[in-house]
Protein backbone atom coordinates (compact mmCIF):
# COMPACT_ATOMS: atom_id res chain seq x y z
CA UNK A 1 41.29 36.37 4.28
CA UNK A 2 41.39 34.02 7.10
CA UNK A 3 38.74 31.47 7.85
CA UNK A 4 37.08 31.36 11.35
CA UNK A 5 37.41 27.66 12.66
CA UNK A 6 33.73 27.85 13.61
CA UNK A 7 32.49 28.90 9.68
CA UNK A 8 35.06 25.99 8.12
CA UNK A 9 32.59 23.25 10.65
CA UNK A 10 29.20 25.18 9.34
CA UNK A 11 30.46 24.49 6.01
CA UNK A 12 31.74 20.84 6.59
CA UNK A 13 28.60 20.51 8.30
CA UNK A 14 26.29 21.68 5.17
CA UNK A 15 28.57 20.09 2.86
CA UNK A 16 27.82 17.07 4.75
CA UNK A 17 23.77 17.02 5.22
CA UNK A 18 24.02 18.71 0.90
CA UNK A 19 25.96 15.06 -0.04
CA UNK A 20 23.31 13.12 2.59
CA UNK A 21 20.45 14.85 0.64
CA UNK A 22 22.40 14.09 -3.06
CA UNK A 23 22.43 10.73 -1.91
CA UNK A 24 18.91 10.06 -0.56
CA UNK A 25 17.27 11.77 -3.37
CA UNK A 26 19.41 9.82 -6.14
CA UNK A 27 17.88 6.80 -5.16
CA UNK A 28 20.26 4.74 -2.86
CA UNK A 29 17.89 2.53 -1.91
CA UNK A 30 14.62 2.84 -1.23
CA UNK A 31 13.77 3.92 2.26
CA UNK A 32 14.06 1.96 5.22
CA UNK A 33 10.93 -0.11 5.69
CA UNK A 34 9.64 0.43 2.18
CA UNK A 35 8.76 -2.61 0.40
CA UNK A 36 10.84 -3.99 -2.33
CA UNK A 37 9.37 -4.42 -6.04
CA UNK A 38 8.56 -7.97 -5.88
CA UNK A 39 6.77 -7.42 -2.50
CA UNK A 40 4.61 -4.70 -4.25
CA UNK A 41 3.82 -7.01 -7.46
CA UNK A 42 2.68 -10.02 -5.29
CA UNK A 43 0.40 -7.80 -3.44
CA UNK A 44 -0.77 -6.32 -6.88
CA UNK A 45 -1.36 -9.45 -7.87
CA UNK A 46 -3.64 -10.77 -4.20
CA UNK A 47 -5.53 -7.36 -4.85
CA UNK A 48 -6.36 -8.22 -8.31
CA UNK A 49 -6.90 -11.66 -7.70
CA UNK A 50 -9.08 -10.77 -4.73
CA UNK A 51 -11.43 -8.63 -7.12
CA UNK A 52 -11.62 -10.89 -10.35
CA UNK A 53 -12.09 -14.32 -8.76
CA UNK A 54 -15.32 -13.60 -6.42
CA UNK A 55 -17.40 -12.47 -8.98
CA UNK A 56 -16.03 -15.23 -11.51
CA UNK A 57 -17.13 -18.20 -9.08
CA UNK A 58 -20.75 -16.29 -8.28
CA UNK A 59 -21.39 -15.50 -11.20
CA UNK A 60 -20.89 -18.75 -12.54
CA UNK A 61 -22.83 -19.91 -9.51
CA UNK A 62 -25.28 -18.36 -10.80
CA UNK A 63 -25.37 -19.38 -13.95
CA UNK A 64 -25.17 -23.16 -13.12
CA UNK A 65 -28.90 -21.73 -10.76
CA UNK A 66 -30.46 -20.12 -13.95
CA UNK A 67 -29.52 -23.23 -16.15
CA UNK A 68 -31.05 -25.78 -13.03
CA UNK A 69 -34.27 -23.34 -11.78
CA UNK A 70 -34.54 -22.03 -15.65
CA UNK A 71 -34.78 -18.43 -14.07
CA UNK A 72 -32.14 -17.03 -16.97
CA UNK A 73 -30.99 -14.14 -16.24
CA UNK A 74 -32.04 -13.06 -13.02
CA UNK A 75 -29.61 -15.76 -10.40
CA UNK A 76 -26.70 -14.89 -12.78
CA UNK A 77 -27.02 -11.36 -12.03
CA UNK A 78 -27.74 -11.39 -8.99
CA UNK A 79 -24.52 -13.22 -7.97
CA UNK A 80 -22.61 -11.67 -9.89
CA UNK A 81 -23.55 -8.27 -8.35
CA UNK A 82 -22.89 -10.66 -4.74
CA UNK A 83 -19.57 -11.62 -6.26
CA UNK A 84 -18.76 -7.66 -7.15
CA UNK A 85 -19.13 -6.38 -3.34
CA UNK A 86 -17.56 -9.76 -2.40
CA UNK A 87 -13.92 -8.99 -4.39
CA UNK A 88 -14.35 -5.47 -3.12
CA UNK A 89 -14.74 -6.45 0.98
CA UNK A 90 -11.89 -9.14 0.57
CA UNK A 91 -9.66 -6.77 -1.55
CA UNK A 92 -9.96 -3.97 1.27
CA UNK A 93 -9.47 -6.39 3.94
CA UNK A 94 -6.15 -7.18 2.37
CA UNK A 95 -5.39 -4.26 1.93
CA UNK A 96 -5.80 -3.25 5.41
CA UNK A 97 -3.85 -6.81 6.54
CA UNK A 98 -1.09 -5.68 4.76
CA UNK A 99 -1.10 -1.94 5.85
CA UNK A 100 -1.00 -3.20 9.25
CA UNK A 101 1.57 -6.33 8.93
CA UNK A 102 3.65 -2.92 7.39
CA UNK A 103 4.22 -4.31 3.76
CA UNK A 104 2.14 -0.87 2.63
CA UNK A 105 3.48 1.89 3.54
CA UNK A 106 0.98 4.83 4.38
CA UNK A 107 1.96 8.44 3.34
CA UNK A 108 3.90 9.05 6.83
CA UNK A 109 6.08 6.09 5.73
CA UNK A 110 6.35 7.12 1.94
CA UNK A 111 7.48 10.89 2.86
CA UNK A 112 10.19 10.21 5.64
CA UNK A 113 11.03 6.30 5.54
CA UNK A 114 10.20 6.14 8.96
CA UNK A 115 7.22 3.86 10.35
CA UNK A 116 4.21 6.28 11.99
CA UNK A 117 4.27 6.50 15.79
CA UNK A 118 1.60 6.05 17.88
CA UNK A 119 -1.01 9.00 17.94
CA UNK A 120 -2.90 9.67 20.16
CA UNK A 121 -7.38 10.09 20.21
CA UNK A 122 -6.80 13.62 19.05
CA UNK A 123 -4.41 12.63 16.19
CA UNK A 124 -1.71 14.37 17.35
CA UNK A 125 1.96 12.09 17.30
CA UNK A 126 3.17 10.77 20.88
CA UNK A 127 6.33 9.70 21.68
């Protein structure tokens, strides 16, 4: 059996994207513009601070109201309910800051490692 010269550089060729696909999907790294672990924990930790401080200070707010106007419970709910939507804005607009600063990745990112292009009005990619 001889080999064709053209079939041995198919083969080095497959051989070659097979190893390139081994290697990407054994974890080499995570891909390239992907945020590293400690990126992803401090921005865990500005979301959740985002959404448990707001309604902390309102509804205390609203507490120190009740306890002045002596209108117990009403102020401190109130605020508190204020405080809720108030985490909830600041944590989305966060969110969004860092999706567009690119230390999110969206699910274009996440499934190729590449950033998104620019699309245009009908969605479709340009180049």
């Amino acid at each position: 059996m001889t080999e064709d010269p053209a079939e041995r550089r198919s083969l080095q060729s497959l051989d070659e994207r097979i190893r390139r696909a081994r290697g990407s999907a054994a974890g080499e790294g995570p891909p390239q513009g992907a945020p590293s672990s400690s990126a992803l924990l401090g921005m865990a930790w500005r979301l959740a601070v985002e959404l448990v401080v707001a309604p902390a200070v309102c509804g205390y707010v609203g507490w120190l109201l009740d306890y002045w106007l002596g209108t117990r419970p009403w102020l401190f709910v109130l605020f508190l309910l204020l405080g809720l939507v108030t985490g909830g804005v600041l944590a989305y607009r966060a969110m969004q800051e860092m999706i567009r600063r690119g230390e999110l990745m969206d699910d274009e990112v996440a499934s190729n490692g590449t950033k998104p292009g620019k699309h245009d009005d009908a969605g479709e990619k340009r180049e």
